[in-house]
N, C-alpha and C. Protein backbone atom coordinates (compact mmCIF):
# COMPACT_ATOMS: atom_id res chain seq x y z
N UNK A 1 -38.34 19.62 -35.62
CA UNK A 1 -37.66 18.80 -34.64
C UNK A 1 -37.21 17.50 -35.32
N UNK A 2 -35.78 17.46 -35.15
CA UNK A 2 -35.40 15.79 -35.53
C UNK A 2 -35.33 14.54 -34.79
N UNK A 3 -35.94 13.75 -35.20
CA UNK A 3 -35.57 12.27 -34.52
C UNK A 3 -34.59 11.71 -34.24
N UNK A 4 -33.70 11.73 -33.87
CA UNK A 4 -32.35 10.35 -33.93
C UNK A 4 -32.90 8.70 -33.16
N UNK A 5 -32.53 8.14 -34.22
CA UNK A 5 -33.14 6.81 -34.20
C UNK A 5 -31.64 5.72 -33.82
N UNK A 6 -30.91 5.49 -32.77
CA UNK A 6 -30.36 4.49 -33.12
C UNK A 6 -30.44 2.63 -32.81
N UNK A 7 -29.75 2.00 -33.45
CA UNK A 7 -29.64 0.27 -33.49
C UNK A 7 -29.76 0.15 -32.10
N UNK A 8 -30.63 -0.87 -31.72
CA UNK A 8 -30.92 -1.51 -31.04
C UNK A 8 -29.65 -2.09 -30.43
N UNK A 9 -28.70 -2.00 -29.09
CA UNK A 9 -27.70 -2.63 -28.87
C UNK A 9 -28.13 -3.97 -27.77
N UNK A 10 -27.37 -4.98 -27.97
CA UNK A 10 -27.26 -6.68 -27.48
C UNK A 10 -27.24 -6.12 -25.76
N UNK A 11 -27.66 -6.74 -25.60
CA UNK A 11 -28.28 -7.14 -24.05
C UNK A 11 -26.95 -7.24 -23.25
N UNK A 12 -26.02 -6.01 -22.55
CA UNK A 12 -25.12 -6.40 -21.83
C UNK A 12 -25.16 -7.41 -21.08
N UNK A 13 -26.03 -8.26 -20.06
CA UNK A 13 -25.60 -8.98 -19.00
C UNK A 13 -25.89 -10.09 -19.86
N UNK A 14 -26.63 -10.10 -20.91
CA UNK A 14 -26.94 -11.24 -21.68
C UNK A 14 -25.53 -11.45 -22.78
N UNK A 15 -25.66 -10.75 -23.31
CA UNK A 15 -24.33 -10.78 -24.32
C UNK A 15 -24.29 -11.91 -25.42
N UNK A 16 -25.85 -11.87 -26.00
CA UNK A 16 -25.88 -13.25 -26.96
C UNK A 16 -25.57 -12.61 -28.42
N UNK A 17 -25.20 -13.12 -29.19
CA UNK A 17 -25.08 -13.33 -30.52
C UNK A 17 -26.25 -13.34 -30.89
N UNK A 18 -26.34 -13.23 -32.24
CA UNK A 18 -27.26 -13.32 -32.98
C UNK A 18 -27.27 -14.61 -33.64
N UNK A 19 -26.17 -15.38 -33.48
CA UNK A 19 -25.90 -16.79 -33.86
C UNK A 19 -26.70 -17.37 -32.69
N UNK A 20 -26.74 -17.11 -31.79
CA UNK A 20 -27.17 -17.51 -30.02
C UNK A 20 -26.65 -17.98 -29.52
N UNK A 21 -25.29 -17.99 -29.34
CA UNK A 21 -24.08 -18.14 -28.31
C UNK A 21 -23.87 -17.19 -27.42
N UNK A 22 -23.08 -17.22 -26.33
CA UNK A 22 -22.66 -16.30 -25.50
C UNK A 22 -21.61 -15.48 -26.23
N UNK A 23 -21.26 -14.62 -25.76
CA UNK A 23 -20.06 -13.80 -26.10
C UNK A 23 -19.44 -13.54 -25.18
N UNK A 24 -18.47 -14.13 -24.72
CA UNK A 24 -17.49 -13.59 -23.21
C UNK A 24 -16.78 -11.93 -23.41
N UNK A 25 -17.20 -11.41 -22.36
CA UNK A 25 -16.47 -10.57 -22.08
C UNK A 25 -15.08 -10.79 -22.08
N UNK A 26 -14.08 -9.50 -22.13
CA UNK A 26 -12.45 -9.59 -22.31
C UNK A 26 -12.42 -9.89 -21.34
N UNK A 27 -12.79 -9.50 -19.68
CA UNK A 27 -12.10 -9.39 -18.62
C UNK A 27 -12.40 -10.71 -18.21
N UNK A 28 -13.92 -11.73 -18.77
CA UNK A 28 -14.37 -13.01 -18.62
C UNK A 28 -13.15 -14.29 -19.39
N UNK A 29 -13.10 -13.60 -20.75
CA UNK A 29 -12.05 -14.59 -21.31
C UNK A 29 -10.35 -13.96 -20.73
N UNK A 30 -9.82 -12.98 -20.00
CA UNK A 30 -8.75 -12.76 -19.31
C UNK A 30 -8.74 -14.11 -17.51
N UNK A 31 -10.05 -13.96 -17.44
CA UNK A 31 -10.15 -15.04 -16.45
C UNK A 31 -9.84 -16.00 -16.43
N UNK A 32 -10.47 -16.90 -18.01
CA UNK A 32 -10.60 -17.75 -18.44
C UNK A 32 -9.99 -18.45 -18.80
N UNK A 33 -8.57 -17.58 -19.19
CA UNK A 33 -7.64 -18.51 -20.06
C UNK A 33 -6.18 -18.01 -19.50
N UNK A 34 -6.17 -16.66 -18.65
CA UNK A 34 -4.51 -16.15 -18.03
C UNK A 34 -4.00 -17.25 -17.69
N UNK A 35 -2.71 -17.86 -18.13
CA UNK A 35 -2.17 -18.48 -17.54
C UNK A 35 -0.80 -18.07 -16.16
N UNK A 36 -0.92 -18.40 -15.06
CA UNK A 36 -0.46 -18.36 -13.90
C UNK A 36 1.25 -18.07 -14.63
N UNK A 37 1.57 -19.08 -15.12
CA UNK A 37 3.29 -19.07 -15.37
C UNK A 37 3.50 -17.80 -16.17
N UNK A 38 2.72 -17.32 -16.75
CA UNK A 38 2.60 -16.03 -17.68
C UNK A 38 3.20 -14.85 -17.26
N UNK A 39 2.25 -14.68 -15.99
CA UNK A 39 2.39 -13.80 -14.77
C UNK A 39 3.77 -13.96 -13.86
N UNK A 40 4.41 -14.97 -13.46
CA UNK A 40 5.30 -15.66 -12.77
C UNK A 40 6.60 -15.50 -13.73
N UNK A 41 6.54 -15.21 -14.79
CA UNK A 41 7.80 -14.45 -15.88
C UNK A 41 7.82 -13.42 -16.15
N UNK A 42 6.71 -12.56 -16.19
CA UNK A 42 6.30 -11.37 -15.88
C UNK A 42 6.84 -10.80 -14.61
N UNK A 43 6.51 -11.60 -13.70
CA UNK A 43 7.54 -10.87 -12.18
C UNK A 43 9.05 -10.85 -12.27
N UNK A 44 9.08 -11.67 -12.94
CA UNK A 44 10.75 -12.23 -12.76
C UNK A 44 11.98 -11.15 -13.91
N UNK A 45 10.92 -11.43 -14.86
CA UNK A 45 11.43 -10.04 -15.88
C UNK A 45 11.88 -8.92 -15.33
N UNK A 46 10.34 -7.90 -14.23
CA UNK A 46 10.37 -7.01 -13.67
C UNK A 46 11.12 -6.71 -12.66
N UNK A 47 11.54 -8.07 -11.85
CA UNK A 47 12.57 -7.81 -11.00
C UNK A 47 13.81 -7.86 -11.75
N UNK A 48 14.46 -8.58 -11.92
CA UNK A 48 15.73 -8.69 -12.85
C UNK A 48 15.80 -7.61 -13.82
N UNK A 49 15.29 -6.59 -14.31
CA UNK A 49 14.81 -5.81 -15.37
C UNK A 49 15.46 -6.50 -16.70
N UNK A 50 15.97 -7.09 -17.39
CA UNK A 50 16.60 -7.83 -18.38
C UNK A 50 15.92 -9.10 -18.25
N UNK A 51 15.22 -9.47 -19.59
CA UNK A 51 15.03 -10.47 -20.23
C UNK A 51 16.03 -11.69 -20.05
N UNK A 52 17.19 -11.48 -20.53
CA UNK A 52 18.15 -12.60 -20.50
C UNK A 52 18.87 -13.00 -19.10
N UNK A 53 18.51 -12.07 -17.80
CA UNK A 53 18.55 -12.59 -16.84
C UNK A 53 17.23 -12.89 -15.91
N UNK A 54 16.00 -13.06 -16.45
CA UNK A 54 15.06 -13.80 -15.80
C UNK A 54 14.94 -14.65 -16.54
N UNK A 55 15.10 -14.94 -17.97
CA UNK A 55 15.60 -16.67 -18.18
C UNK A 55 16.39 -17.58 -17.45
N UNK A 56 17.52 -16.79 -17.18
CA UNK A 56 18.55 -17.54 -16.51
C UNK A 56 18.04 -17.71 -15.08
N UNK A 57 17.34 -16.77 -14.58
CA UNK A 57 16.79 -16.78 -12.81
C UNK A 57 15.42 -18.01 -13.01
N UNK A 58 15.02 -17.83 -13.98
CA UNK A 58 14.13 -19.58 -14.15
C UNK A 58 14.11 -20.37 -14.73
N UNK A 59 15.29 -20.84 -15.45
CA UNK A 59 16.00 -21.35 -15.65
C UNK A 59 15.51 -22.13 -17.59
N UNK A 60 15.25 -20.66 -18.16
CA UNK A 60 14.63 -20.53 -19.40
C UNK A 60 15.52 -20.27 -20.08
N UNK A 61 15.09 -20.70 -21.67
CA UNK A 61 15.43 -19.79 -22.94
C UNK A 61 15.37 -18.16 -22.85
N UNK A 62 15.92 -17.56 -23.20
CA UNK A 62 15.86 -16.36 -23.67
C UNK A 62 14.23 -16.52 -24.33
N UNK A 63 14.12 -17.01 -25.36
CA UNK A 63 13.27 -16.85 -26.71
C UNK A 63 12.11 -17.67 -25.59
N UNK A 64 11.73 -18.00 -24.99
CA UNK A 64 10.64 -18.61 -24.35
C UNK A 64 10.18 -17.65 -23.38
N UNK A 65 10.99 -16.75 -22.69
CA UNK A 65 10.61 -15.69 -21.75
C UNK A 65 10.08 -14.41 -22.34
N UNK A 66 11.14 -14.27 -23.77
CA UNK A 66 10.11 -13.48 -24.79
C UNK A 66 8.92 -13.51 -25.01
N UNK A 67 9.16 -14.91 -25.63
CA UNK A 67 7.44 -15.24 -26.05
C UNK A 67 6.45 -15.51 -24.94
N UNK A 68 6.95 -15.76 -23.90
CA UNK A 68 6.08 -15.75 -22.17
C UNK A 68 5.20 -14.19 -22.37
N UNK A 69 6.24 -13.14 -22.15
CA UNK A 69 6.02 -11.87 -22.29
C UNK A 69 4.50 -11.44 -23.54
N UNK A 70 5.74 -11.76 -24.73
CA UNK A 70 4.33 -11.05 -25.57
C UNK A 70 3.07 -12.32 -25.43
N UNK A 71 2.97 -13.41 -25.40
CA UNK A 71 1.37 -13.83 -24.94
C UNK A 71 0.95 -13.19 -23.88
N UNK A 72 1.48 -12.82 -22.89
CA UNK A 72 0.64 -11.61 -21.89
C UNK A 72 -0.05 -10.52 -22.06
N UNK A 73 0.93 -10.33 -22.90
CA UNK A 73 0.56 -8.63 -23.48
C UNK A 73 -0.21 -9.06 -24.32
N UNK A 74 -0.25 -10.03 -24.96
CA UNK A 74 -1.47 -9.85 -26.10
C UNK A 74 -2.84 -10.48 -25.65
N UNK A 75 -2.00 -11.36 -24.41
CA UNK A 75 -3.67 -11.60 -23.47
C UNK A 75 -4.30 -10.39 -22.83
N UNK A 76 -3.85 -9.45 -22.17
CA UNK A 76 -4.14 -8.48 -21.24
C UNK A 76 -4.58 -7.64 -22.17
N UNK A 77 -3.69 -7.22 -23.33
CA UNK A 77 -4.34 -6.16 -24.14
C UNK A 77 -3.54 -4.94 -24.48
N UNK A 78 -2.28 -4.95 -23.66
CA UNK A 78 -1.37 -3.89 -23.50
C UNK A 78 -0.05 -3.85 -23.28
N UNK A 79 0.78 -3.25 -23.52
CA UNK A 79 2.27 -3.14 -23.53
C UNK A 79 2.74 -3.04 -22.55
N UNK A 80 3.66 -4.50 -21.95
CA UNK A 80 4.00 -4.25 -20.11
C UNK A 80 4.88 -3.15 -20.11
N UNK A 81 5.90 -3.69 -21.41
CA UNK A 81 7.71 -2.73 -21.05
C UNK A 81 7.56 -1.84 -22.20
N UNK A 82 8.28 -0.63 -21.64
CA UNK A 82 8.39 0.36 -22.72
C UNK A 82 10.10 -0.19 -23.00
N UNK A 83 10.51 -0.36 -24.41
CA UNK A 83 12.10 -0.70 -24.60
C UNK A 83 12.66 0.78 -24.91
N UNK A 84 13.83 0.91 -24.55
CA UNK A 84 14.68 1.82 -25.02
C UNK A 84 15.95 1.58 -25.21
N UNK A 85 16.14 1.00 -26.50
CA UNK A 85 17.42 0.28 -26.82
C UNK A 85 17.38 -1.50 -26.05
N UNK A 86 18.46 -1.62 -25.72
CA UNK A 86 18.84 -3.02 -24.61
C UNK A 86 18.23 -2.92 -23.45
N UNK A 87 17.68 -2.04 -22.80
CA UNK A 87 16.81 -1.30 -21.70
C UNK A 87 15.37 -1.35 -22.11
N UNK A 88 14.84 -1.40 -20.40
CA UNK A 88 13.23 -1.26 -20.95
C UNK A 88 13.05 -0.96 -19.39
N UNK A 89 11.73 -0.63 -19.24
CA UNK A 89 11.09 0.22 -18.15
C UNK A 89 9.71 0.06 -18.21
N UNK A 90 8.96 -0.65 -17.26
CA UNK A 90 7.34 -1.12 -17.18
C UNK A 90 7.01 0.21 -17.67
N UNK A 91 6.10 -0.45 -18.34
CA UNK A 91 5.00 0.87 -18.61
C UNK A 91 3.77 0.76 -17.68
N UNK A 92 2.86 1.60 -17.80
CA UNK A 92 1.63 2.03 -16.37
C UNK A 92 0.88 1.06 -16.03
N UNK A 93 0.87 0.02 -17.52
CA UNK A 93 0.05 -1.55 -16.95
C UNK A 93 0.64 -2.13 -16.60
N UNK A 94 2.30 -2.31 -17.43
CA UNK A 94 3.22 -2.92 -16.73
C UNK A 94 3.21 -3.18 -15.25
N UNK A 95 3.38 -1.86 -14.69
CA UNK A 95 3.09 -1.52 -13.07
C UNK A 95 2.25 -1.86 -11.80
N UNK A 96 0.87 -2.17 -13.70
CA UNK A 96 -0.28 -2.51 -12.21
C UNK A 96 -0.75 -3.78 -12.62
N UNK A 97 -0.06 -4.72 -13.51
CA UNK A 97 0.36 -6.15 -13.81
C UNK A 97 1.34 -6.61 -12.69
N UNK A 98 2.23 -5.74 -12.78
CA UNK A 98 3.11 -6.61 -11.65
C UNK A 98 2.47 -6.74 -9.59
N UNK A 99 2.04 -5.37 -9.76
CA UNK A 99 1.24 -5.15 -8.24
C UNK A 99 1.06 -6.30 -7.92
N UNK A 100 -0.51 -6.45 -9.13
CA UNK A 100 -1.46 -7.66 -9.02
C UNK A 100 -0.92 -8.72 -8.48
N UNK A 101 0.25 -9.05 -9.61
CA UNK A 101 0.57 -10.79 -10.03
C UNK A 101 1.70 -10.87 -8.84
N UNK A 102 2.31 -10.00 -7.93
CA UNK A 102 2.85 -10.03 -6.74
C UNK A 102 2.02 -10.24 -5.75
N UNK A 103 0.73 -9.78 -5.87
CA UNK A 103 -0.04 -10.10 -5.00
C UNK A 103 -0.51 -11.49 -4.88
N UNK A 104 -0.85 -12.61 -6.48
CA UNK A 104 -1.61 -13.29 -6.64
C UNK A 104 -0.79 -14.30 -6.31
N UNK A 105 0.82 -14.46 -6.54
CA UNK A 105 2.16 -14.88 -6.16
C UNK A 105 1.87 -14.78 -4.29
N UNK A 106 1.36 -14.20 -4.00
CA UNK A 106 1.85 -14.18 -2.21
C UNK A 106 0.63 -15.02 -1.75
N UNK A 107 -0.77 -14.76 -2.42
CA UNK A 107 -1.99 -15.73 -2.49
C UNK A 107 -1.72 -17.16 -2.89
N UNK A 108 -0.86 -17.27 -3.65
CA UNK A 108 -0.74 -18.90 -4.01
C UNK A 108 0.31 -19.34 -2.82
N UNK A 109 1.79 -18.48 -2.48
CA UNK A 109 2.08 -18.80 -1.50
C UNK A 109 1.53 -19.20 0.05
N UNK A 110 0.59 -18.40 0.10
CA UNK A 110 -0.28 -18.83 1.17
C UNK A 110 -1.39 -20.04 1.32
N UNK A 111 -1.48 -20.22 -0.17
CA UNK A 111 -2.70 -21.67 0.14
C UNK A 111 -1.39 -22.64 -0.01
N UNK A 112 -0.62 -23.07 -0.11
CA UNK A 112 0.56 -23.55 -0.33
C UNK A 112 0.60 -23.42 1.30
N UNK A 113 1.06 -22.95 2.59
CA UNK A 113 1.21 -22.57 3.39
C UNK A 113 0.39 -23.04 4.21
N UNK A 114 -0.98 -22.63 4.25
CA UNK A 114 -2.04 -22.96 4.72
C UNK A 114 -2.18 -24.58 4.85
N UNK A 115 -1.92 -24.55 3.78
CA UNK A 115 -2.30 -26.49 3.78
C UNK A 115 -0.97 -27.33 4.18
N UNK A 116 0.12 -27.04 3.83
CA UNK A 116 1.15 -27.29 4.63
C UNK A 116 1.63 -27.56 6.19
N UNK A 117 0.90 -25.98 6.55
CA UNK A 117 1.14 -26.03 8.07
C UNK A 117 -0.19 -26.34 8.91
N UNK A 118 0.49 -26.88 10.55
CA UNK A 118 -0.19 -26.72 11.10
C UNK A 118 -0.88 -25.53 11.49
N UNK A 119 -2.03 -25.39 12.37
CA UNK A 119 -2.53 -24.37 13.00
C UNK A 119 -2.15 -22.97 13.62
N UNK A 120 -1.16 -23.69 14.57
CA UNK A 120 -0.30 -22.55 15.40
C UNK A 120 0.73 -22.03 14.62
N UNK A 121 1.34 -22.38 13.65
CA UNK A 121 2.85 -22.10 12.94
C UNK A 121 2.29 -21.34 11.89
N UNK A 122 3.11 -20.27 11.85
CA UNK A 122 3.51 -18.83 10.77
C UNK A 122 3.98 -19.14 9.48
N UNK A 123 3.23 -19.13 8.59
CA UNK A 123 3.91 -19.32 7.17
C UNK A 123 4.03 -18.18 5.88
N UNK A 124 4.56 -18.51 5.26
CA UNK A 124 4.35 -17.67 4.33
C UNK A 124 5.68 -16.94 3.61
N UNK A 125 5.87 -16.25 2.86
CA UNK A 125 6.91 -16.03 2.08
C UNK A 125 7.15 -14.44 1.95
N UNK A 126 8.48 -13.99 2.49
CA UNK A 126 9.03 -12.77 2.23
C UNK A 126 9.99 -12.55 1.55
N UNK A 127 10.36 -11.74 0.87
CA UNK A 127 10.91 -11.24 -0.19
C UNK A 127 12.09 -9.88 0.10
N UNK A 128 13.37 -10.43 0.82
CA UNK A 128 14.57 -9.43 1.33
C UNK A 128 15.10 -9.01 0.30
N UNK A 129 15.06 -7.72 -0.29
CA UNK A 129 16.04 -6.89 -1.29
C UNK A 129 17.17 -6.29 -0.31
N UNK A 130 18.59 -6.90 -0.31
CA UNK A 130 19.78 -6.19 -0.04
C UNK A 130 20.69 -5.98 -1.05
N UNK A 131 21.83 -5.04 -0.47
CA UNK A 131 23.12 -5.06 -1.28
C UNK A 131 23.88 -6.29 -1.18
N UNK A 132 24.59 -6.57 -1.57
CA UNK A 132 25.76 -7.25 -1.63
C UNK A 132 26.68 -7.17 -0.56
N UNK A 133 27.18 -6.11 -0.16
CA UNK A 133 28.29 -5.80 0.51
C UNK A 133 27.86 -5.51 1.59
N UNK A 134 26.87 -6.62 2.67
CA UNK A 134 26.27 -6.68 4.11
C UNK A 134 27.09 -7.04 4.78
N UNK A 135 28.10 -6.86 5.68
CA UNK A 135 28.92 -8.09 6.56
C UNK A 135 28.34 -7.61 8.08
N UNK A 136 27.67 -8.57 8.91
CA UNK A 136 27.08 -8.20 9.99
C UNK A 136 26.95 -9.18 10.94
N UNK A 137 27.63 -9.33 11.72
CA UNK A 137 27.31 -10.71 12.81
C UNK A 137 25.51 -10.63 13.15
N UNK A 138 25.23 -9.55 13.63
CA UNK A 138 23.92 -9.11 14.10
C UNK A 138 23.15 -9.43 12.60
N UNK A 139 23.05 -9.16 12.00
CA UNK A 139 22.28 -9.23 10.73
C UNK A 139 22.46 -10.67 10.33
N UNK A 140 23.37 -11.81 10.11
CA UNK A 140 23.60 -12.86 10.03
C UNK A 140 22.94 -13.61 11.59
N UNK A 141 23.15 -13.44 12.56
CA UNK A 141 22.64 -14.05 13.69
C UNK A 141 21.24 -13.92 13.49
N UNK A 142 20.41 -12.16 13.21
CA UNK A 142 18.99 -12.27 13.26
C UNK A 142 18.44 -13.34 12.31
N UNK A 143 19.26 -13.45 11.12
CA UNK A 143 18.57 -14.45 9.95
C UNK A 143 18.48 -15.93 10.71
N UNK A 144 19.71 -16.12 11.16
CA UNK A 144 19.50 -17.75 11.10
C UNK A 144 18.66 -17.97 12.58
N UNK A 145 18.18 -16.83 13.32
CA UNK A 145 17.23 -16.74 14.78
C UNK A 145 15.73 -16.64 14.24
N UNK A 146 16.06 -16.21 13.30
CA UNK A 146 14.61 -16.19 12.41
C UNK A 146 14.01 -17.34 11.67
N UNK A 147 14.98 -18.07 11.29
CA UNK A 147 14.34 -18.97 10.62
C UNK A 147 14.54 -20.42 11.64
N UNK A 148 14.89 -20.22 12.87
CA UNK A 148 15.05 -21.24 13.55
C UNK A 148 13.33 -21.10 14.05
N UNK A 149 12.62 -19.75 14.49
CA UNK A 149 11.83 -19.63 14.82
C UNK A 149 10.46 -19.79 14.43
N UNK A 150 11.01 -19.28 12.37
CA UNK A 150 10.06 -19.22 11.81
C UNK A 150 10.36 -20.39 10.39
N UNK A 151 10.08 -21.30 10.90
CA UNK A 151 10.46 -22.81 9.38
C UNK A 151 9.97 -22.61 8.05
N UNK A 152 8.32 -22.18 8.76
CA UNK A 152 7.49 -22.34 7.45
C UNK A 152 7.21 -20.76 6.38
N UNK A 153 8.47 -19.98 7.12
CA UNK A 153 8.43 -18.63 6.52
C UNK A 153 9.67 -19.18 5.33
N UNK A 154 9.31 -18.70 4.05
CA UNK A 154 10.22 -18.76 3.32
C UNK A 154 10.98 -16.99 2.81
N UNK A 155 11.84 -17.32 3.44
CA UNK A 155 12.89 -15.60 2.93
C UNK A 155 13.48 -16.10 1.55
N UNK A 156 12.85 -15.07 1.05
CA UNK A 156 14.58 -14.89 -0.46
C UNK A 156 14.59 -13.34 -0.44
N UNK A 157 16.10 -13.86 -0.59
CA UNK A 157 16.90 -12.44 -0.43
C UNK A 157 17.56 -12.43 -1.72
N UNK A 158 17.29 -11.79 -2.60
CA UNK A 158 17.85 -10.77 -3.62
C UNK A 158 18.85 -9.29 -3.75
N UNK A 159 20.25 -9.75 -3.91
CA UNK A 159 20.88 -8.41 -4.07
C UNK A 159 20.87 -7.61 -5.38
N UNK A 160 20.56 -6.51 -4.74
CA UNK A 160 20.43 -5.55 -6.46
C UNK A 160 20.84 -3.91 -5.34
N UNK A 161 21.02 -3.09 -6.57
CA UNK A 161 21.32 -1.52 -5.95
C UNK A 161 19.76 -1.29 -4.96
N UNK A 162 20.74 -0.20 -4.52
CA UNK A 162 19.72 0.50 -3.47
C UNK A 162 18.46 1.94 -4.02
N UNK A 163 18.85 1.90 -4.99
CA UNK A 163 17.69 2.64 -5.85
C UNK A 163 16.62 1.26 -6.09
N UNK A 164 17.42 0.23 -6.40
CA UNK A 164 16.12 -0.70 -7.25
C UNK A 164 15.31 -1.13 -6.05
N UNK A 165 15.89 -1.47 -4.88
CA UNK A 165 15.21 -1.74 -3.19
C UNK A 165 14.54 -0.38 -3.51
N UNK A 166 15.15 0.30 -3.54
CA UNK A 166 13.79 1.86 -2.99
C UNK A 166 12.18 1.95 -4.15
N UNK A 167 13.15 1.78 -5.39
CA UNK A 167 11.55 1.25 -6.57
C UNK A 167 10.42 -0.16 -6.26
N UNK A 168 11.93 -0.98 -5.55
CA UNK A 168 10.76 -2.07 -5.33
C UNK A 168 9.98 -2.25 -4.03
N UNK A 169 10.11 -1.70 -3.29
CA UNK A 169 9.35 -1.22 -1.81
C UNK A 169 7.84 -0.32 -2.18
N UNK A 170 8.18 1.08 -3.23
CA UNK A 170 7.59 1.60 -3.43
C UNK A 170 6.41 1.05 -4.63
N UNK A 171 6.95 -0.06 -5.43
CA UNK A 171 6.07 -0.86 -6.33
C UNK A 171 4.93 -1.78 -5.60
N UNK A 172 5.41 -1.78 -4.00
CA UNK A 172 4.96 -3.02 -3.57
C UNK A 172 5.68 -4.35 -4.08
N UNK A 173 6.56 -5.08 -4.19
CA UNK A 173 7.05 -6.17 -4.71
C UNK A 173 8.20 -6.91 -3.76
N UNK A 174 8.25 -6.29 -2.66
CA UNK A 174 8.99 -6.52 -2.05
C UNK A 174 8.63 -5.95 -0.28
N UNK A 175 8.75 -7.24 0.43
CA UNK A 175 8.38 -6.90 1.60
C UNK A 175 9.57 -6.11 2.66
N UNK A 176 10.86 -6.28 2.30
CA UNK A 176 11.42 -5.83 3.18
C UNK A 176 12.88 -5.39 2.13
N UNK A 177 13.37 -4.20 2.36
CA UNK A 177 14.43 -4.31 1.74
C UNK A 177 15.75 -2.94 2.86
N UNK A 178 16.67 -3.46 2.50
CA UNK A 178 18.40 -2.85 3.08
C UNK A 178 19.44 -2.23 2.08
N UNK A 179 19.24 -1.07 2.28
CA UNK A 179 20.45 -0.38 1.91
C UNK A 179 20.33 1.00 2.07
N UNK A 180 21.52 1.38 1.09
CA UNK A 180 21.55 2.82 1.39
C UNK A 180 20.71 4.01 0.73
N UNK A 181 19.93 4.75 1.69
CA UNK A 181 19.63 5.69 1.58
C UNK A 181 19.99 6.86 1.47
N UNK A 182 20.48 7.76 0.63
CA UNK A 182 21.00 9.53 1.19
C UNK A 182 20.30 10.60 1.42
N UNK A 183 18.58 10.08 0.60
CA UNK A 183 17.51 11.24 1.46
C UNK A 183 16.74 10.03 2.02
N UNK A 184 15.68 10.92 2.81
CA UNK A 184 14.88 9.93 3.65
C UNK A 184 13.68 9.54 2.83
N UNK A 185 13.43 7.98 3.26
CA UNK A 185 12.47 7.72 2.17
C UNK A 185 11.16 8.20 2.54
N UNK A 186 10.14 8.11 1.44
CA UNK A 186 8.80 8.37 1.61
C UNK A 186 8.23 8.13 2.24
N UNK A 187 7.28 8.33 2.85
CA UNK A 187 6.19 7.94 4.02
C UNK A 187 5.78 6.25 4.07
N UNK A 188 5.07 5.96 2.63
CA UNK A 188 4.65 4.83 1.58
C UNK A 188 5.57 3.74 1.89
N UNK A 189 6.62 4.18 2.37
CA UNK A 189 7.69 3.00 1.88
C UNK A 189 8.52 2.90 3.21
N UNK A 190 8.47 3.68 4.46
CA UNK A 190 9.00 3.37 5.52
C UNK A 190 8.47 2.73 6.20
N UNK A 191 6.81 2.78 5.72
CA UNK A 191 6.45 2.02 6.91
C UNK A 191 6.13 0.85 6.97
């Protein structure tokens, strides 16, 4: 019969060195040091899908939204965009980077909100994906009935195709979006 003998491994919840320091965990030093604006170019990328137009949508360098990008990725650990040529397309962390940081974006909007408003009043921030080519008395009347009603709601409305509304509904990244459909959408995303 053989023995297998192995090394003694460091004390997970402890996590000391042998120097006797701590050792942070990745997901402890991802805490520790993510910076917010990181994430917030990261969205902006993903919506705009082009680099050189989420500079321009925040009013950046090209070469600064780059380098925004890869410190993320090299904070997080992983490759947001897959490139293909002048084109690129989130990759699977990409995907569940943006979820998040849409989410953490609607969380900061809300303490922002919270402390802003009074008690009784509705705040908070939605995100309209339409086409371009809307002309609608009814659709123009509901907006400006809406925001007579609702002050502390902030709408931005973004036009892009009606495939990218149907990706960004289904990404979660977008609370409400208009256009055309020719099959019926998914369950996920109608409702």
């Amino acid at each position: 019969m053989t023995m297998l003998s192995f090394p003694s491994m460091p004390d997970p919840v402890n996590r000391k060195a042998e120097t006797g320091h701590d050792i942070p965990r990745k997901s402890e030093q991802l805490i520790d040091r993510l910076d917010w604006n990181l994430l917030r170019t990261f969205i902006a990328i993903a919506h705009e899908g082009n680099i050189t137009r989420a500079a321009s949508s925040l009013r950046l360098t090209q070469s600064a939204v780059s380098q925004a990008l890869r410190r993320l990725e090299k904070q997080i650990g992983y490759a947001l965009i897959v490139r293909n040529g002048s084109r690129f397309t989130l990759s699977s962390h990409g995907e569940k980077v943006l979820r998040l940081a849409s989410d953490i974006y609607g969380s900061i909007k809300a303490i922002s909100n919270e402390i802003e408003s009074g008690a009784e009043e509705v705040g908070g921030h939605i995100r309209l994906l339409t086409l371009s080519s809307i002309e609608s008395v009814t659709y123009d009347t509901f907006l400006a009935s809406f925001h007579e009603r609702f002050p502390r709601i902030s709408l931005e409305i973004i036009c892009i195709r009606s495939e990218d509304i149907l990706s960004s509904l289904q990404k979660k990244t977008a609370n409400i979006g208009i256009g055309l459909c020719p099959r019926p959408c998914p369950a996920s995303v109608a409702h």
